[in-house]
PDB file of N, CA and C in Angstrom:
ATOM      1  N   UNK A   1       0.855  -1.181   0.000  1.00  0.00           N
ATOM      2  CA  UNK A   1       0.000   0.000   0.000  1.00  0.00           C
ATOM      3  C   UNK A   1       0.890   1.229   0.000  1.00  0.00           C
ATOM      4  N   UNK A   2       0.719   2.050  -0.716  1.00  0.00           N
ATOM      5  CA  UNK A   2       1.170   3.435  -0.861  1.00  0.00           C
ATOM      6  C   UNK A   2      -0.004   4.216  -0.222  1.00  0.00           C
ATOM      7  N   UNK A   3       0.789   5.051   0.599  1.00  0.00           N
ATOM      8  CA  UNK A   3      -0.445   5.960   0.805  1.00  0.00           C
ATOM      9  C   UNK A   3       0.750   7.009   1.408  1.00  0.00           C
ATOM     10  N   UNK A   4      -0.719   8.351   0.436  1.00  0.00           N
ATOM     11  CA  UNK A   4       0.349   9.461   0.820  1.00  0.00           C
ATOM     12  C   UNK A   4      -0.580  10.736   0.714  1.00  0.00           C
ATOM     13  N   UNK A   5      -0.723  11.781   0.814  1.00  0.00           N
ATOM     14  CA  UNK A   5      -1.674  13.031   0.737  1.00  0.00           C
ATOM     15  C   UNK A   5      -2.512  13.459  -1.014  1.00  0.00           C
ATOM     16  N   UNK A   6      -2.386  13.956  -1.439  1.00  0.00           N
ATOM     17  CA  UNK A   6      -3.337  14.401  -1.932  1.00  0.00           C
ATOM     18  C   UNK A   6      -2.250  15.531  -3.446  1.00  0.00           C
ATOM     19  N   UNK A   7      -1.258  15.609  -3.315  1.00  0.00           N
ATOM     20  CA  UNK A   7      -0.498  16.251  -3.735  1.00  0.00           C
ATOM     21  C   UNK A   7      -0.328  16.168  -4.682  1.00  0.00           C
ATOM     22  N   UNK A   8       0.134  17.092  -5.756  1.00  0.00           N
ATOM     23  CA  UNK A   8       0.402  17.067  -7.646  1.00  0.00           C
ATOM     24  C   UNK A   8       0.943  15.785  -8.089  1.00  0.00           C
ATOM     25  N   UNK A   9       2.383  15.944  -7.572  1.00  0.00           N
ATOM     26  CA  UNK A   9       2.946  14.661  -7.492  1.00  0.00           C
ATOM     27  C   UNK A   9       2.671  13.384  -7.247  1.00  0.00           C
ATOM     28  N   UNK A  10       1.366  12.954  -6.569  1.00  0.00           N
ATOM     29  CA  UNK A  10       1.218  11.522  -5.711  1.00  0.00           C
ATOM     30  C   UNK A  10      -0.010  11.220  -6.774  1.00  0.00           C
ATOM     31  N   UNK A  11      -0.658  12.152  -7.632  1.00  0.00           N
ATOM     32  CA  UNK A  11      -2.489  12.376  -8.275  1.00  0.00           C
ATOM     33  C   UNK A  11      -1.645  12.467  -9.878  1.00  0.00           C
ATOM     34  N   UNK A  12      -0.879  12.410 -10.325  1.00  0.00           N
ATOM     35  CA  UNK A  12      -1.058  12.611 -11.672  1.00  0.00           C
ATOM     36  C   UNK A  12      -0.795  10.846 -12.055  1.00  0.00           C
ATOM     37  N   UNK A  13      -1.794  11.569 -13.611  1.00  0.00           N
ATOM     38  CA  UNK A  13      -1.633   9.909 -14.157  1.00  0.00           C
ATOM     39  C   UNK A  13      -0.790   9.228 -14.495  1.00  0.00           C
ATOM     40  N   UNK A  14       0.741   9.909 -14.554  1.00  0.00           N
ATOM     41  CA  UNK A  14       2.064   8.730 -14.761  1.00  0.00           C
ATOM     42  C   UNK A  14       2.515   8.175 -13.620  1.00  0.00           C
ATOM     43  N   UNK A  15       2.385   8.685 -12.262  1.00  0.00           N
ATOM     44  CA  UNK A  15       2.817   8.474 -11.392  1.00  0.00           C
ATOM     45  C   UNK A  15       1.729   7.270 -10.525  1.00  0.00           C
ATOM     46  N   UNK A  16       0.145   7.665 -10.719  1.00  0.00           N
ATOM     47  CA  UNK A  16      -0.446   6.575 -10.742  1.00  0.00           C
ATOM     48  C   UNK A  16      -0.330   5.347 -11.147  1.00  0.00           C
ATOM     49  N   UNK A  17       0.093   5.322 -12.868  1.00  0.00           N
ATOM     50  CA  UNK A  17      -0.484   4.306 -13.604  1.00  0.00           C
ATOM     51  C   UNK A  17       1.131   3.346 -13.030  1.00  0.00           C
ATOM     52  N   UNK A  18       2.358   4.122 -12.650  1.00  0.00           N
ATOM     53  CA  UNK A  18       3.367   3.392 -12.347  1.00  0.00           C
ATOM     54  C   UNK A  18       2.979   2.266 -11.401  1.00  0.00           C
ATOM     55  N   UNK A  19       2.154   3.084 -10.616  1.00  0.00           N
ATOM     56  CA  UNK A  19       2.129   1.866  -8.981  1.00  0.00           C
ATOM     57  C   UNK A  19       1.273   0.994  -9.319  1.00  0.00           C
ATOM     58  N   UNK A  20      -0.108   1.238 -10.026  1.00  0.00           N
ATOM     59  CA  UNK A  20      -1.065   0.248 -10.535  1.00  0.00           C
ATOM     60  C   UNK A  20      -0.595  -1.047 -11.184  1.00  0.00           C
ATOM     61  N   UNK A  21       0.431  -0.593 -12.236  1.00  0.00           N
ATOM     62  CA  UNK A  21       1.275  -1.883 -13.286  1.00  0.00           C
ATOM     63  C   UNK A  21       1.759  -2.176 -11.753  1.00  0.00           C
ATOM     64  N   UNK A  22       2.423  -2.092 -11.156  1.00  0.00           N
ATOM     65  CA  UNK A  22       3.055  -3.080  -9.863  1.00  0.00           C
ATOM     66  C   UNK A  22       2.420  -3.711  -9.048  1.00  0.00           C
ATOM     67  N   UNK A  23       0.784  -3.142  -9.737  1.00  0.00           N
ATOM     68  CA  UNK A  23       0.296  -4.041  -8.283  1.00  0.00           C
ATOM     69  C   UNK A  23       0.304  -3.349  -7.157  1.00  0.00           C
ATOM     70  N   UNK A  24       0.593  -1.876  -6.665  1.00  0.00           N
ATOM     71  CA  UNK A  24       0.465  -1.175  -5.796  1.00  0.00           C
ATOM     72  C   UNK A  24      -0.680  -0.446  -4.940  1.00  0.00           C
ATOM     73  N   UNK A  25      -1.434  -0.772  -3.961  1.00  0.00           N
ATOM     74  CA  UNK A  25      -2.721  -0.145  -3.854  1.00  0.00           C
ATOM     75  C   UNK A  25      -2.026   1.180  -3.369  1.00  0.00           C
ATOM     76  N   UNK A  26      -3.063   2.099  -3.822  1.00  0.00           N
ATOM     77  CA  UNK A  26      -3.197   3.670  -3.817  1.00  0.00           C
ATOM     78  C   UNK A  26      -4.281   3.684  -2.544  1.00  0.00           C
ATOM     79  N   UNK A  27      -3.896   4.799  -1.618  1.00  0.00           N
ATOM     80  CA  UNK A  27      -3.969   4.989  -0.343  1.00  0.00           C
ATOM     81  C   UNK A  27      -3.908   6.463  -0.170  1.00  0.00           C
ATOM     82  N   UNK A  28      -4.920   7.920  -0.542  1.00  0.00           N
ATOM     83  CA  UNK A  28      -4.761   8.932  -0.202  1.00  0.00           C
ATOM     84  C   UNK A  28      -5.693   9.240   0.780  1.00  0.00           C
ATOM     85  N   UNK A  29      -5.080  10.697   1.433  1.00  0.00           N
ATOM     86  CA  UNK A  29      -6.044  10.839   2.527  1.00  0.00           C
ATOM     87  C   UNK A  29      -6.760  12.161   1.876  1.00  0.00           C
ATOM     88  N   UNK A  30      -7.686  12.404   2.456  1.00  0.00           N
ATOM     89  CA  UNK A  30      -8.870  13.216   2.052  1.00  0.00           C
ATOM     90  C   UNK A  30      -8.160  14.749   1.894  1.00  0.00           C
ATOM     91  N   UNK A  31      -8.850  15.207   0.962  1.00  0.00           N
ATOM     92  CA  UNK A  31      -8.291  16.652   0.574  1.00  0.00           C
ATOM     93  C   UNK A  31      -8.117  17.640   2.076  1.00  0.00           C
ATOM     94  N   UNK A  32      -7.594  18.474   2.346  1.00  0.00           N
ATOM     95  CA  UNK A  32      -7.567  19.266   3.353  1.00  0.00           C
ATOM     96  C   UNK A  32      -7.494  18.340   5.234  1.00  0.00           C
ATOM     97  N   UNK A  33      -6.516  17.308   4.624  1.00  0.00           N
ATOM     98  CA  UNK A  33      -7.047  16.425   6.026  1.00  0.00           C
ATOM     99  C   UNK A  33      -5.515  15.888   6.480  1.00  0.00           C
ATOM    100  N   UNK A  34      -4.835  16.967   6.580  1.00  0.00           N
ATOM    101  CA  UNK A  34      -3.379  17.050   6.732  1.00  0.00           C
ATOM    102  C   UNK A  34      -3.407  16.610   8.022  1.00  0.00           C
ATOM    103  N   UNK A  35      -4.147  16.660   9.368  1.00  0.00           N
ATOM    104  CA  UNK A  35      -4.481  15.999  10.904  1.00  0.00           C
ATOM    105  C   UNK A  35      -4.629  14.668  10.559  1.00  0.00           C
ATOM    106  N   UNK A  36      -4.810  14.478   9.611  1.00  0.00           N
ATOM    107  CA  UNK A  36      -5.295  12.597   9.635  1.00  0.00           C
ATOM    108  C   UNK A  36      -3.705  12.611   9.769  1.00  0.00           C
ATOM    109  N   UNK A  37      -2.355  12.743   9.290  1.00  0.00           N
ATOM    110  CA  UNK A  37      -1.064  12.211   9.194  1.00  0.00           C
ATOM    111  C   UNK A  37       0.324  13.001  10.183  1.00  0.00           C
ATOM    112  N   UNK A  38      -0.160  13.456  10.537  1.00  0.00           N
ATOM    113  CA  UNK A  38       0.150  14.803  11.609  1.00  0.00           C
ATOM    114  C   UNK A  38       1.409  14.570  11.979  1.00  0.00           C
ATOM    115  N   UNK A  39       1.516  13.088  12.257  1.00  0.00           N
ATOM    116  CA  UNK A  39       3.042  12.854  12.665  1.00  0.00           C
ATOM    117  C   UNK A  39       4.219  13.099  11.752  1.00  0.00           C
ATOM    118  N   UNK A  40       3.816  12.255  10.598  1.00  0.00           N
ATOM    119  CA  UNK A  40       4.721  11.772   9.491  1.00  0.00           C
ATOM    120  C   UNK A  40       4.820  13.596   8.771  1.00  0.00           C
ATOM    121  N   UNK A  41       4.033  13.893   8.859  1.00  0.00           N
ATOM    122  CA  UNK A  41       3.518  15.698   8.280  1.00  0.00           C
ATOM    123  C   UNK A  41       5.191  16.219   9.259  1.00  0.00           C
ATOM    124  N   UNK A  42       4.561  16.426  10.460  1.00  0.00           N
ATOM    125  CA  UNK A  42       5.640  17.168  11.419  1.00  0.00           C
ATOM    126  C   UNK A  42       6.822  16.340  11.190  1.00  0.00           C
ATOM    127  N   UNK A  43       7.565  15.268  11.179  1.00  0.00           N
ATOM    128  CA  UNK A  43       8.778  14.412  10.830  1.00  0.00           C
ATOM    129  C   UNK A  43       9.622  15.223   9.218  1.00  0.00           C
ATOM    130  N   UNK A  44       8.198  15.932   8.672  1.00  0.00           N
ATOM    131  CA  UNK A  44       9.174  15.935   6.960  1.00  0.00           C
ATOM    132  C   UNK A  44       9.538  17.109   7.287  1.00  0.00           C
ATOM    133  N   UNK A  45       8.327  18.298   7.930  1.00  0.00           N
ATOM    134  CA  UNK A  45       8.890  19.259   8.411  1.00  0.00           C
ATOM    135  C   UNK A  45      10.732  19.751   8.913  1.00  0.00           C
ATOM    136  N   UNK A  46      10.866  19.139   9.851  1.00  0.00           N
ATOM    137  CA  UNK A  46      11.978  18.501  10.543  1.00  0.00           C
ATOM    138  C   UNK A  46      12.872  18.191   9.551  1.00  0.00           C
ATOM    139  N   UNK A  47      12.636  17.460   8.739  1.00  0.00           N
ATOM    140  CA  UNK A  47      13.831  17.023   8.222  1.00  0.00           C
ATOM    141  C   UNK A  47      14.088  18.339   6.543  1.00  0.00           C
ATOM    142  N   UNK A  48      13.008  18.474   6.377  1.00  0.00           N
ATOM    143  CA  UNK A  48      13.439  19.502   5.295  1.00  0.00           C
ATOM    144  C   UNK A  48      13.656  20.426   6.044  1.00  0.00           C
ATOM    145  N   UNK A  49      13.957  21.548   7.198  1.00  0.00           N
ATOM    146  CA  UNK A  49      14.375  22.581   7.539  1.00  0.00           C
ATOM    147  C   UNK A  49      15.366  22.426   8.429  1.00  0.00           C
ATOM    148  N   UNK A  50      15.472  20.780   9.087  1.00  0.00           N
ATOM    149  CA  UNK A  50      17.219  21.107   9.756  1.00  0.00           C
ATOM    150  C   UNK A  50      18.490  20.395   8.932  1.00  0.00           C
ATOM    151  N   UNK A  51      17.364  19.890   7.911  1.00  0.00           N
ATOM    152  CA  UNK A  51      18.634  18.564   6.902  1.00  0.00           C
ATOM    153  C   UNK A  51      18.592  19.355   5.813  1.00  0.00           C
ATOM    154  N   UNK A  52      17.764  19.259   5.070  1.00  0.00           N
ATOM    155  CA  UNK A  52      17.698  19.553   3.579  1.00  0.00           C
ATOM    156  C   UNK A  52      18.040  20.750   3.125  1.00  0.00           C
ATOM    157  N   UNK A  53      17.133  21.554   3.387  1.00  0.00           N
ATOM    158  CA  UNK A  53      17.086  23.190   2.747  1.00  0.00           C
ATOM    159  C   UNK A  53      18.647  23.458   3.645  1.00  0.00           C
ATOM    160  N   UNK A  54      19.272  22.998   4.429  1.00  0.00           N
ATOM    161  CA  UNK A  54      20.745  23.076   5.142  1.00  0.00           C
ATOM    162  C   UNK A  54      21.799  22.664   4.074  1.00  0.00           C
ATOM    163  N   UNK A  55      21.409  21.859   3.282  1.00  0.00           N
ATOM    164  CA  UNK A  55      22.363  21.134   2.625  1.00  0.00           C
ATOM    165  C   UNK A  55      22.702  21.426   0.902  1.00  0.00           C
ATOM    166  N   UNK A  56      23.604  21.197   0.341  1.00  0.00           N
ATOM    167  CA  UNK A  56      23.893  21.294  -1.355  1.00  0.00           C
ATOM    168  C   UNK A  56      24.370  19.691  -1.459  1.00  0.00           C
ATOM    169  N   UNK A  57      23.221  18.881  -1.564  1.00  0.00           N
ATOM    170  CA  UNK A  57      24.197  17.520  -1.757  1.00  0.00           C
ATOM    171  C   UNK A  57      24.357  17.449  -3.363  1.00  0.00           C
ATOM    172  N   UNK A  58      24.953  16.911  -3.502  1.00  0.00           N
ATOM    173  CA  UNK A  58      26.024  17.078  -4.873  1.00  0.00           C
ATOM    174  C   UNK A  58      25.562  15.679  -5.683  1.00  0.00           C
ATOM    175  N   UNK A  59      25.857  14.635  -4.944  1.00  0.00           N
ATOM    176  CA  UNK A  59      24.625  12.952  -5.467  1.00  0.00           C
ATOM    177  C   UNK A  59      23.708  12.774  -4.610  1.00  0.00           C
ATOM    178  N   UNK A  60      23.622  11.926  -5.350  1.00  0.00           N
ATOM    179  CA  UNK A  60      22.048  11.151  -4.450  1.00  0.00           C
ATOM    180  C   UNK A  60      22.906  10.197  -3.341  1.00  0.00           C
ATOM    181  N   UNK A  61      23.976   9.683  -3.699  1.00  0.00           N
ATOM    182  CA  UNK A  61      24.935   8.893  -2.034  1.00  0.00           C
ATOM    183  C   UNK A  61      25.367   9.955  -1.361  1.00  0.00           C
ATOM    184  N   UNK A  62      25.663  10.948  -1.492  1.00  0.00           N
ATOM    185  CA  UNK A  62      25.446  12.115  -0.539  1.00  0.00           C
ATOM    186  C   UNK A  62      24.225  12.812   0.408  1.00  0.00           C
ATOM    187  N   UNK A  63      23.662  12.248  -0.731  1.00  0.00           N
ATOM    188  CA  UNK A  63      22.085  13.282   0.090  1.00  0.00           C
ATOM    189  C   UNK A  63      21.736  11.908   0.830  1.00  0.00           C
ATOM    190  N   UNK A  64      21.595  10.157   0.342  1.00  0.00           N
ATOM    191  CA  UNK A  64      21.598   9.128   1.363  1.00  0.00           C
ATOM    192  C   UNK A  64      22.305   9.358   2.822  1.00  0.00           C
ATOM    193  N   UNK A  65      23.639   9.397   2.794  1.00  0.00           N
ATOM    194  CA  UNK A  65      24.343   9.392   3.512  1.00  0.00           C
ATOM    195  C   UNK A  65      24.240  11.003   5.154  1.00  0.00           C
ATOM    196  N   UNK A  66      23.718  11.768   4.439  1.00  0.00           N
ATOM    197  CA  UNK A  66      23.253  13.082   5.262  1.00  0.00           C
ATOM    198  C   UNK A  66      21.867  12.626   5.771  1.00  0.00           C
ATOM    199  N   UNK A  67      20.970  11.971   5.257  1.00  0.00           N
ATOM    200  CA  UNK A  67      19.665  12.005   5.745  1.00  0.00           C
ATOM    201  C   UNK A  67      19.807  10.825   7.095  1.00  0.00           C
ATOM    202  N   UNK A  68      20.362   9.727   6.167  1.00  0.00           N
ATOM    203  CA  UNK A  68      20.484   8.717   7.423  1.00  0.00           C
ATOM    204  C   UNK A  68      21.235   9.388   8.531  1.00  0.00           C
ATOM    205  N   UNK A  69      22.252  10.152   8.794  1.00  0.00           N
ATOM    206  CA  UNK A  69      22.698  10.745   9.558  1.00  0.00           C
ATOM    207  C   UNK A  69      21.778  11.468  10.532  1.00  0.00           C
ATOM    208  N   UNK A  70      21.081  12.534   9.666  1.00  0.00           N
ATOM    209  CA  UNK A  70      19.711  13.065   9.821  1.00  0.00           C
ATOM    210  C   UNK A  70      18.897  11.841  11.092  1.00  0.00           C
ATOM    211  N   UNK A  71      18.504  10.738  10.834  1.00  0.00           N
ATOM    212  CA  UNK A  71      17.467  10.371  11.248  1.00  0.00           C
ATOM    213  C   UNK A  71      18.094   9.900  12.530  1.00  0.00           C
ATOM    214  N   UNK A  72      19.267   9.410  12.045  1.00  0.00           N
ATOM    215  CA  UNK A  72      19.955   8.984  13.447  1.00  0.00           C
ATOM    216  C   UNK A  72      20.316   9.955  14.734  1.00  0.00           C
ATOM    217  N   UNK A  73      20.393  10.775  14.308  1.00  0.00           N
ATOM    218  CA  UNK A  73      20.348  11.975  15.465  1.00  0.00           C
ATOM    219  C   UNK A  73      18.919  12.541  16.032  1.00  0.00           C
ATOM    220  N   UNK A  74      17.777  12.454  15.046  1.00  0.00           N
ATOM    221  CA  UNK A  74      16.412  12.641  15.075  1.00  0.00           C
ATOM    222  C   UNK A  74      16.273  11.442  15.866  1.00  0.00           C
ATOM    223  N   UNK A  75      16.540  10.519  16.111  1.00  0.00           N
ATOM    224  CA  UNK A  75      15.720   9.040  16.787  1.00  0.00           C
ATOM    225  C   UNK A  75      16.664   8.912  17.947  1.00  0.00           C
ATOM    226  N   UNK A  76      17.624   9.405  17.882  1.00  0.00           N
ATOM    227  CA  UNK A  76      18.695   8.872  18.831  1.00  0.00           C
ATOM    228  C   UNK A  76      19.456  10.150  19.722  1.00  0.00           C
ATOM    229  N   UNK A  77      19.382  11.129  19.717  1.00  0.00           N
ATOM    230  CA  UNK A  77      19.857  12.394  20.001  1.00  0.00           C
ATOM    231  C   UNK A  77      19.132  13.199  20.297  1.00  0.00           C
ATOM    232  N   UNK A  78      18.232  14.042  19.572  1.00  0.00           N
ATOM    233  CA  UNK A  78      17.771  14.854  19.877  1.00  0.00           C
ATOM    234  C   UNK A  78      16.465  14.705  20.266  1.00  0.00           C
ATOM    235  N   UNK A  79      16.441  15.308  21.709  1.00  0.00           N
ATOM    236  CA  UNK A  79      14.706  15.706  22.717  1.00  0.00           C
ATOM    237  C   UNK A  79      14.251  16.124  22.039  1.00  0.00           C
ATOM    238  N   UNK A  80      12.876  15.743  21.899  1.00  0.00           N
ATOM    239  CA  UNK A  80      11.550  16.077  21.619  1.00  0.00           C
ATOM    240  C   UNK A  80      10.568  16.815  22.754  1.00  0.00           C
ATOM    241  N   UNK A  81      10.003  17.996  22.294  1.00  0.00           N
ATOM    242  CA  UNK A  81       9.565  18.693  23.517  1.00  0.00           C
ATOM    243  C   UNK A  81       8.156  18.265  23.676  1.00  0.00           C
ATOM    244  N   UNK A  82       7.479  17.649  22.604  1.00  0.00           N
ATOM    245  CA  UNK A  82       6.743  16.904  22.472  1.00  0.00           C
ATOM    246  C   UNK A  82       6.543  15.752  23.340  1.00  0.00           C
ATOM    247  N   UNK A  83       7.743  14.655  23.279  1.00  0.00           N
ATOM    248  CA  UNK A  83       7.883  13.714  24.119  1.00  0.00           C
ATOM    249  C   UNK A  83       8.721  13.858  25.423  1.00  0.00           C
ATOM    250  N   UNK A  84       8.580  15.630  26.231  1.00  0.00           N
ATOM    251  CA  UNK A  84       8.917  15.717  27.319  1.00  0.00           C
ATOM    252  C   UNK A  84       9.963  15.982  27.469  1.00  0.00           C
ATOM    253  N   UNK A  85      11.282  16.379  26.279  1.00  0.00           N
ATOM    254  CA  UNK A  85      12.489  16.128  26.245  1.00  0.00           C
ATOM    255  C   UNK A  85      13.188  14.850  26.244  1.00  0.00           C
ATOM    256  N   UNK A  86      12.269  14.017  26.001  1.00  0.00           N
ATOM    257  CA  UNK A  86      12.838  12.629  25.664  1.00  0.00           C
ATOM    258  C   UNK A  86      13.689  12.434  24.190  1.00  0.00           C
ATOM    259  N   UNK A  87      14.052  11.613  23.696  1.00  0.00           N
ATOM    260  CA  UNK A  87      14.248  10.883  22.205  1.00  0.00           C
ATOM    261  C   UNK A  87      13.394  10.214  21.856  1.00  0.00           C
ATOM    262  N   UNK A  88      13.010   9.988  20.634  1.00  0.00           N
ATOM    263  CA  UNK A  88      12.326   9.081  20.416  1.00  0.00           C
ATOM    264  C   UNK A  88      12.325   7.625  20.806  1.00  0.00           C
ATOM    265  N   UNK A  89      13.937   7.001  20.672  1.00  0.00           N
ATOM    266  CA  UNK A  89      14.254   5.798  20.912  1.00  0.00           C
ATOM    267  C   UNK A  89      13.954   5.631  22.339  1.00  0.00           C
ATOM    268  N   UNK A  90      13.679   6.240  23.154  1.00  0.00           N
ATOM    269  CA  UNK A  90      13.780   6.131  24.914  1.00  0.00           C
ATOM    270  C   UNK A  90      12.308   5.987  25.236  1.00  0.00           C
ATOM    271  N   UNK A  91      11.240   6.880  24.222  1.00  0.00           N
ATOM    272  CA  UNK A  91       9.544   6.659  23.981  1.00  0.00           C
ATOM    273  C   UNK A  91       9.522   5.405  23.950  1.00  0.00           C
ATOM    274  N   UNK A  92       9.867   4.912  23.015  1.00  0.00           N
ATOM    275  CA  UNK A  92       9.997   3.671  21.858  1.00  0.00           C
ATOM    276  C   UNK A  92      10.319   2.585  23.069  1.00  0.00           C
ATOM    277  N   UNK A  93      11.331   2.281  22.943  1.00  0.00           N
ATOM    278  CA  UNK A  93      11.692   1.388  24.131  1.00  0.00           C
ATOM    279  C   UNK A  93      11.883   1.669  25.421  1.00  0.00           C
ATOM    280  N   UNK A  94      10.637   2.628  25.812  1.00  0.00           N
ATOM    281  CA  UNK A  94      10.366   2.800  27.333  1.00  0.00           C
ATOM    282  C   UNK A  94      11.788   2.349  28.415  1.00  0.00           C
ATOM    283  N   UNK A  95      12.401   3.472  27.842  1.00  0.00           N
ATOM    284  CA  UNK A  95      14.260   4.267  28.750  1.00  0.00           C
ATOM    285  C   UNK A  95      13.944   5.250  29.355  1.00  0.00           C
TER     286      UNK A  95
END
């Protein structure tokens, strides 16, 4: 299952008809219903304004190599004020 918002990119018909030939079910959420995904919404946030728009990656094993970095400090490092000043990983496996 793919599922993803509502967006230019995720709704046009080449990008459809790709996942269909695979056998992919299509999974959008309702127009204006950005609260249905709230988490994954706030996570891209995050990562496009302390990773991305930060960065000039030069390849795509560059821009790999920065994001995983990225997440590993996001899951493993840095408090969430959300989760109390916790990490995620410490939520996660109740630390």
């Amino acid at each position: 299952i793919f599922n993803t918002d509502q967006g230019v990119q995720f709704t046009s018909k080449e990008f459809t008809e790709i996942l269909e030939q695979k056998g992919i079910a299509i999974s959008m959420d309702g127009k204006g219903r950005a609260l249905d995904n709230i988490f994954v919404e706030r996570l891209w946030r995050s990562v496009k304004y302390e990773e991305v728009y930060l960065k000039d990656y030069k390849t795509v094993q560059e821009a790999r190599e920065g994001l995983g970095n990225y997440f590993e400090y996001y899951n493993f490092k840095r408090p969430h004020q959300s989760l109390e000043y916790k990490k995620p990983y410490e939520v996660h496996f109740g630390r």
